[in-house]
C-alpha atoms as a PDB file:
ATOM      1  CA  UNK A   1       0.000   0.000   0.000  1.00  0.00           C
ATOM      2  CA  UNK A   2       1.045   3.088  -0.865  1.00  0.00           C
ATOM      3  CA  UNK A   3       1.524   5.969   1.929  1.00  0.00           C
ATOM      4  CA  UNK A   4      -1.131   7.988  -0.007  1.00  0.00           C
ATOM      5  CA  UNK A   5      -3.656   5.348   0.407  1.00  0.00           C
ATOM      6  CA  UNK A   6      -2.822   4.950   4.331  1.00  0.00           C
ATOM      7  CA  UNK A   7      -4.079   8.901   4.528  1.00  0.00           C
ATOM      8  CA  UNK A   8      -6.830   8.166   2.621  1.00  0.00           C
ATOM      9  CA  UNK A   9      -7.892   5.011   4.823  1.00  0.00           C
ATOM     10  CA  UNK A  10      -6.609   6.605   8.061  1.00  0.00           C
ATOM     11  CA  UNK A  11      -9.214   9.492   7.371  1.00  0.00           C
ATOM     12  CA  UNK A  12     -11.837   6.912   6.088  1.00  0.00           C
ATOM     13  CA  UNK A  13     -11.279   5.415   9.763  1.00  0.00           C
ATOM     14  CA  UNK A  14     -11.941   8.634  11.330  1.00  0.00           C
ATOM     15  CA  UNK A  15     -15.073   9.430   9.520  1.00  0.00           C
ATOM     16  CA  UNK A  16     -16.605   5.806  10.320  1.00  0.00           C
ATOM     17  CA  UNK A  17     -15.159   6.564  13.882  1.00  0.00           C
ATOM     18  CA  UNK A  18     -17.410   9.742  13.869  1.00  0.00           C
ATOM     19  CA  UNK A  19     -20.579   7.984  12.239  1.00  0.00           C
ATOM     20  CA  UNK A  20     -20.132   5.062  14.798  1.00  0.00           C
ATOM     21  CA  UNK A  21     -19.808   7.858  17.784  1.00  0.00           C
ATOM     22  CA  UNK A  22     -23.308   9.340  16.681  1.00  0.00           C
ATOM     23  CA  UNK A  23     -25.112   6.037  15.682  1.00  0.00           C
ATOM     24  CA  UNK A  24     -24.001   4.811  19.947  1.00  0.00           C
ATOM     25  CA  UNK A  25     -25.244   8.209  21.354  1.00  0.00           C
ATOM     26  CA  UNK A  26     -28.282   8.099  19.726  1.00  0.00           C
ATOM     27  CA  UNK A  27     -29.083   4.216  20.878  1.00  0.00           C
ATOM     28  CA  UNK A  28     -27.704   5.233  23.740  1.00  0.00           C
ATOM     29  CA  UNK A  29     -30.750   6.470  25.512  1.00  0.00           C
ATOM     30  CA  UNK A  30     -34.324   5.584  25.165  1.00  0.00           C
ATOM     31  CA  UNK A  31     -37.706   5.963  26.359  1.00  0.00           C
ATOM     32  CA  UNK A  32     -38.315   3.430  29.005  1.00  0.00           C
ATOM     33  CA  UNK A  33     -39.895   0.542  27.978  1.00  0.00           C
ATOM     34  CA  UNK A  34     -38.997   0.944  24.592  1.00  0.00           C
ATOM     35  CA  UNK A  35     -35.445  -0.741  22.668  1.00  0.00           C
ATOM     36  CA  UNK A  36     -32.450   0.986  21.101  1.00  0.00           C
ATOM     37  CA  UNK A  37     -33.259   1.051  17.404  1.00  0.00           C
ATOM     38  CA  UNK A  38     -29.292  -0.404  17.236  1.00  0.00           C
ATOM     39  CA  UNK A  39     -26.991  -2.398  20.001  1.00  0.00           C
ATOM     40  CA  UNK A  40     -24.979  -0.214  21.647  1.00  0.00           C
ATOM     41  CA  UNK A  41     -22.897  -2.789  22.734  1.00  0.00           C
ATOM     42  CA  UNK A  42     -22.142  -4.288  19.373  1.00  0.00           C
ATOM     43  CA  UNK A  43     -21.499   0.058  18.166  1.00  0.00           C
ATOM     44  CA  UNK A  44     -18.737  -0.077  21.195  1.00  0.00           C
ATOM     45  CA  UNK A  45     -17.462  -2.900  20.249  1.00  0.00           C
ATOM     46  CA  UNK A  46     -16.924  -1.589  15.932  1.00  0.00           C
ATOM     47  CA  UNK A  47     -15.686   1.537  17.841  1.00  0.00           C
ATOM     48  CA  UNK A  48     -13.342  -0.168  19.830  1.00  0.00           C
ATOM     49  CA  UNK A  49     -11.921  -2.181  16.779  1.00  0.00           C
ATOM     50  CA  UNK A  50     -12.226   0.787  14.209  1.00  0.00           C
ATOM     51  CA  UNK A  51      -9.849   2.443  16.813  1.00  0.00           C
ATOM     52  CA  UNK A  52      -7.479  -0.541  16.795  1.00  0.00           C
ATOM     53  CA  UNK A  53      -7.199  -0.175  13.446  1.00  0.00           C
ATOM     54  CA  UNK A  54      -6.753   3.765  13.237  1.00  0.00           C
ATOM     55  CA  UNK A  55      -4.121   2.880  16.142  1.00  0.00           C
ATOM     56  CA  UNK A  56      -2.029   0.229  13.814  1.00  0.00           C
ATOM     57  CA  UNK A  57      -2.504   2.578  10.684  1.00  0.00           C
ATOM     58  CA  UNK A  58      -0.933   5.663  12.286  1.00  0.00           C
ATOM     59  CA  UNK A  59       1.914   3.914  13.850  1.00  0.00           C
ATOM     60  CA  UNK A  60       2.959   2.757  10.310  1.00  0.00           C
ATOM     61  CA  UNK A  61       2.187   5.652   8.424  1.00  0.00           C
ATOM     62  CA  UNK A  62       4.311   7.633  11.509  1.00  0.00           C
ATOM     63  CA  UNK A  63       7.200   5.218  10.933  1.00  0.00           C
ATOM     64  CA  UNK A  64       6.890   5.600   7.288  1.00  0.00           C
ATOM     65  CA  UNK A  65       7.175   9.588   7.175  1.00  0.00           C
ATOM     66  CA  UNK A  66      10.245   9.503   9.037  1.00  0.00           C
ATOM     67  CA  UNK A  67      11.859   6.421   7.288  1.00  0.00           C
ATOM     68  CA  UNK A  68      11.191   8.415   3.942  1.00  0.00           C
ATOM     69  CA  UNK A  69      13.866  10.837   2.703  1.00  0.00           C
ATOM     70  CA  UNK A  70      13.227  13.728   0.186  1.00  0.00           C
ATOM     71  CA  UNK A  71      15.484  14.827  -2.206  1.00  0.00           C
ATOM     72  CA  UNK A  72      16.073  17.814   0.417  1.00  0.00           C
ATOM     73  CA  UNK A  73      17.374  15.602   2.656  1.00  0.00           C
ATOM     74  CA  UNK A  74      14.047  16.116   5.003  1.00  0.00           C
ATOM     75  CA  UNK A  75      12.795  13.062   6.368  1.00  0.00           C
ATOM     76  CA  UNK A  76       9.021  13.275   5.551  1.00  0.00           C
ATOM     77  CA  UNK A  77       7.363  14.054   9.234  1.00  0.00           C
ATOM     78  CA  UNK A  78      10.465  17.019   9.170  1.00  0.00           C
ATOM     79  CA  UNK A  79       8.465  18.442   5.831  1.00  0.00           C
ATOM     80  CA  UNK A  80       5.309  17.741   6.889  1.00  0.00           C
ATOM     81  CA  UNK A  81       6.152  19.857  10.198  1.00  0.00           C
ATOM     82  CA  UNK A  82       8.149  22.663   7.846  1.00  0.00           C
ATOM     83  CA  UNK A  83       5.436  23.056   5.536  1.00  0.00           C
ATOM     84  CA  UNK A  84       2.603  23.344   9.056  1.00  0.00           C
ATOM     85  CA  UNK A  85       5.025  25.933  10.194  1.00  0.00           C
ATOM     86  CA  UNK A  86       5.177  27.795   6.761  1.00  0.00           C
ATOM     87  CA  UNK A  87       1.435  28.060   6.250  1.00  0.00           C
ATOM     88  CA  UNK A  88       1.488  29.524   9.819  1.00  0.00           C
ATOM     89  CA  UNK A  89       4.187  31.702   8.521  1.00  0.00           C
ATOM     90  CA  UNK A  90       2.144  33.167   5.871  1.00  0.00           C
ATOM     91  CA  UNK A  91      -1.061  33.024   7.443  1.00  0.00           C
ATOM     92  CA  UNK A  92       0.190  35.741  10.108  1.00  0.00           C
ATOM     93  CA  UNK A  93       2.026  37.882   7.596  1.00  0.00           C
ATOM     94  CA  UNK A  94      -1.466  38.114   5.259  1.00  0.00           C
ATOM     95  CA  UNK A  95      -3.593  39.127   8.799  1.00  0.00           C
ATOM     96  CA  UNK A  96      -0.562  41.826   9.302  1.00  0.00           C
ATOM     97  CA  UNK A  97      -0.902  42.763   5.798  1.00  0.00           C
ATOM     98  CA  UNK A  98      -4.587  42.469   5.515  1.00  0.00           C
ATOM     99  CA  UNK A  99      -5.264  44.999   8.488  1.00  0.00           C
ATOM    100  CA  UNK A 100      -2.169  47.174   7.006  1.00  0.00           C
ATOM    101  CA  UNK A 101      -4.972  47.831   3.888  1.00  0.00           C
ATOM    102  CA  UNK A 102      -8.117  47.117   5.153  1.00  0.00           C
ATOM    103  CA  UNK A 103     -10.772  49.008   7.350  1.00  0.00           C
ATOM    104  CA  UNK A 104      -8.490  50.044  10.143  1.00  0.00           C
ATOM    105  CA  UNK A 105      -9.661  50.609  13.943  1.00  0.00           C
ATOM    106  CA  UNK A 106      -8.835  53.688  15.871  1.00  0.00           C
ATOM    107  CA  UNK A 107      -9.317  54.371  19.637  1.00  0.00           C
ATOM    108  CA  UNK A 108      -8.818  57.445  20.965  1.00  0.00           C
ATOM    109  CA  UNK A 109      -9.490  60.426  21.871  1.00  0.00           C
ATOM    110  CA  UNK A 110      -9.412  62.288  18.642  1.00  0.00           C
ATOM    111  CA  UNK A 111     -12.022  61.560  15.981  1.00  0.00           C
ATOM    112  CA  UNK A 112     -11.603  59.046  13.361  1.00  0.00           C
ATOM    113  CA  UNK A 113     -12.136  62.128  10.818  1.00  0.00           C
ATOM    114  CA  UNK A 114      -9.444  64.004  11.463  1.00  0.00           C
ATOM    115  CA  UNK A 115      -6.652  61.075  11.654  1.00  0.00           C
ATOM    116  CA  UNK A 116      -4.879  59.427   8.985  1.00  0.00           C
ATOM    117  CA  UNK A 117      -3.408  56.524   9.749  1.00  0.00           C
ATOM    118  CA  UNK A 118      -1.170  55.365   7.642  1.00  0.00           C
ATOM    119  CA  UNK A 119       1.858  51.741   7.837  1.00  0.00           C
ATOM    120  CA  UNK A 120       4.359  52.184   9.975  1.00  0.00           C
ATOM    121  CA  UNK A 121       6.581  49.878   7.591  1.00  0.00           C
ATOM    122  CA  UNK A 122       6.806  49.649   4.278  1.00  0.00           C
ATOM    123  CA  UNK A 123       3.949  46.836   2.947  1.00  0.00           C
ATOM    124  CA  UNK A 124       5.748  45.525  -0.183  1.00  0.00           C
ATOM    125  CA  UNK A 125       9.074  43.847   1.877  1.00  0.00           C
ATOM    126  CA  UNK A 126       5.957  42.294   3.808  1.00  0.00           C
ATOM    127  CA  UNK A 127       4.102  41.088   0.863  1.00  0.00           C
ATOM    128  CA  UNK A 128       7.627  39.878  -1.113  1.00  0.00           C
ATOM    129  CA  UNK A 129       8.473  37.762   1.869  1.00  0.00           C
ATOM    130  CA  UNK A 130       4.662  36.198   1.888  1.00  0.00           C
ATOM    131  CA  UNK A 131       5.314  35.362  -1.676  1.00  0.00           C
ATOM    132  CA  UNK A 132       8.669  34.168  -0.981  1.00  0.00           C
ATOM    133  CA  UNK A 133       7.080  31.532   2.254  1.00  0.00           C
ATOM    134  CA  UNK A 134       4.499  30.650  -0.507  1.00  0.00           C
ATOM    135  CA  UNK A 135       6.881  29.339  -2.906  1.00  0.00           C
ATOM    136  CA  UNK A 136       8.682  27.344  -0.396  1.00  0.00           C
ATOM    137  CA  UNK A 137       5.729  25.866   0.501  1.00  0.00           C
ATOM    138  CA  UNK A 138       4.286  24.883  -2.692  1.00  0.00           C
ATOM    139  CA  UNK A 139       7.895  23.253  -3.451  1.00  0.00           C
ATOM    140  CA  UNK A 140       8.053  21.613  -0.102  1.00  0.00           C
ATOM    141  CA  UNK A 141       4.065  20.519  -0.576  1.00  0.00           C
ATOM    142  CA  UNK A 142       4.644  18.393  -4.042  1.00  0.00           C
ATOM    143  CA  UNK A 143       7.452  16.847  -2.890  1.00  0.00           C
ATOM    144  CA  UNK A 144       5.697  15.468   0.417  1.00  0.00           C
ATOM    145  CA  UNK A 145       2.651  14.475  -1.688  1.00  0.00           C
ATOM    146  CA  UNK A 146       5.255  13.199  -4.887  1.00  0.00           C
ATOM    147  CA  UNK A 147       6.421  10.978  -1.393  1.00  0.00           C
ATOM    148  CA  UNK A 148       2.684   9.722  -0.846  1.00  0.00           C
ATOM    149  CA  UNK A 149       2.151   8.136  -4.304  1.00  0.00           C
ATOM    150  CA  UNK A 150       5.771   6.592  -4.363  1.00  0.00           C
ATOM    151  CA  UNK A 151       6.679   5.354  -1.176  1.00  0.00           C
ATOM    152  CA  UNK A 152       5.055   2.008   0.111  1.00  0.00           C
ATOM    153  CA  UNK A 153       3.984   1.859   3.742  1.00  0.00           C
ATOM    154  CA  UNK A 154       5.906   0.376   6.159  1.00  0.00           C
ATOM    155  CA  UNK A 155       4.407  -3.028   7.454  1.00  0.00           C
END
């Protein structure tokens, strides 16, 4: 199995997880007298086992990202945690950037008439470095996902 197709089963795990969590909390509780429309012991017991398997899945796909070395000589969970760190990267410098042009607040004592604000740095350093983290992150993005579809998982 590809690592690709772990992701996509690990998150097909955690959306039967979910549907399995709802289905139990719903049987969970009925008017007295009256029976569950499902067993919620048999739900606990596909939850239990669904979360075996998410378990087993993880640890492999875990040792798989670091066993797997990109031509940048990141290990995979090193990119993975690069490119999280990027996006958060760029993410702050578009909200400082975004409220640098946008509808600015003012409190004070003086009325918003007769002020102009105006940056106290110059924007276009700001947005040339956003477009610089971008770049690095696209780069750094198709390599980790080039990784997915040609690396097995580890057994």
């Amino acid at each position: 199995m590809k690592l690709a197709e772990a992701l996509a089963e690990r998150k097909s795990l955690q959306d039967r997880l979910s549907t399995l969590t709802s289905r139990a909390r719903k049987a969970l509780m009925v008017i007295e007298g009256r029976s569950p429309t499902e067993s919620v012991e048999q739900l606990l017991k596909d939850i239990d086992r669904t979360l075996n398997n998410w378990e087993q899945l993880v640890v492999k796909i875990n040792q798989t990202n670091l066993a797997t070395i990109l031509p940048n000589g990141m290990n995979l969970m090193e990119a993975i945690a690069k490119r999280d760190a990027l996006v958060r990267h760029i993410g702050v410098y578009q909200t400082l950037l975004s409220s640098a042009t946008g509808e600015r607040e003012f409190h004070g004592m003086i009325p918003r008439e007769m002020v102009s604000l105006v940056p106290a740095i110059s924007l276009a350093p700001l947005q040339q470095q956003i477009d610089m983290l971008t770049a690095e992150r696209l780069k750094l993005d198709l390599a980790i996902q080039e990784a997915g579809w040609t690396h097995d998982l580890i057994e």
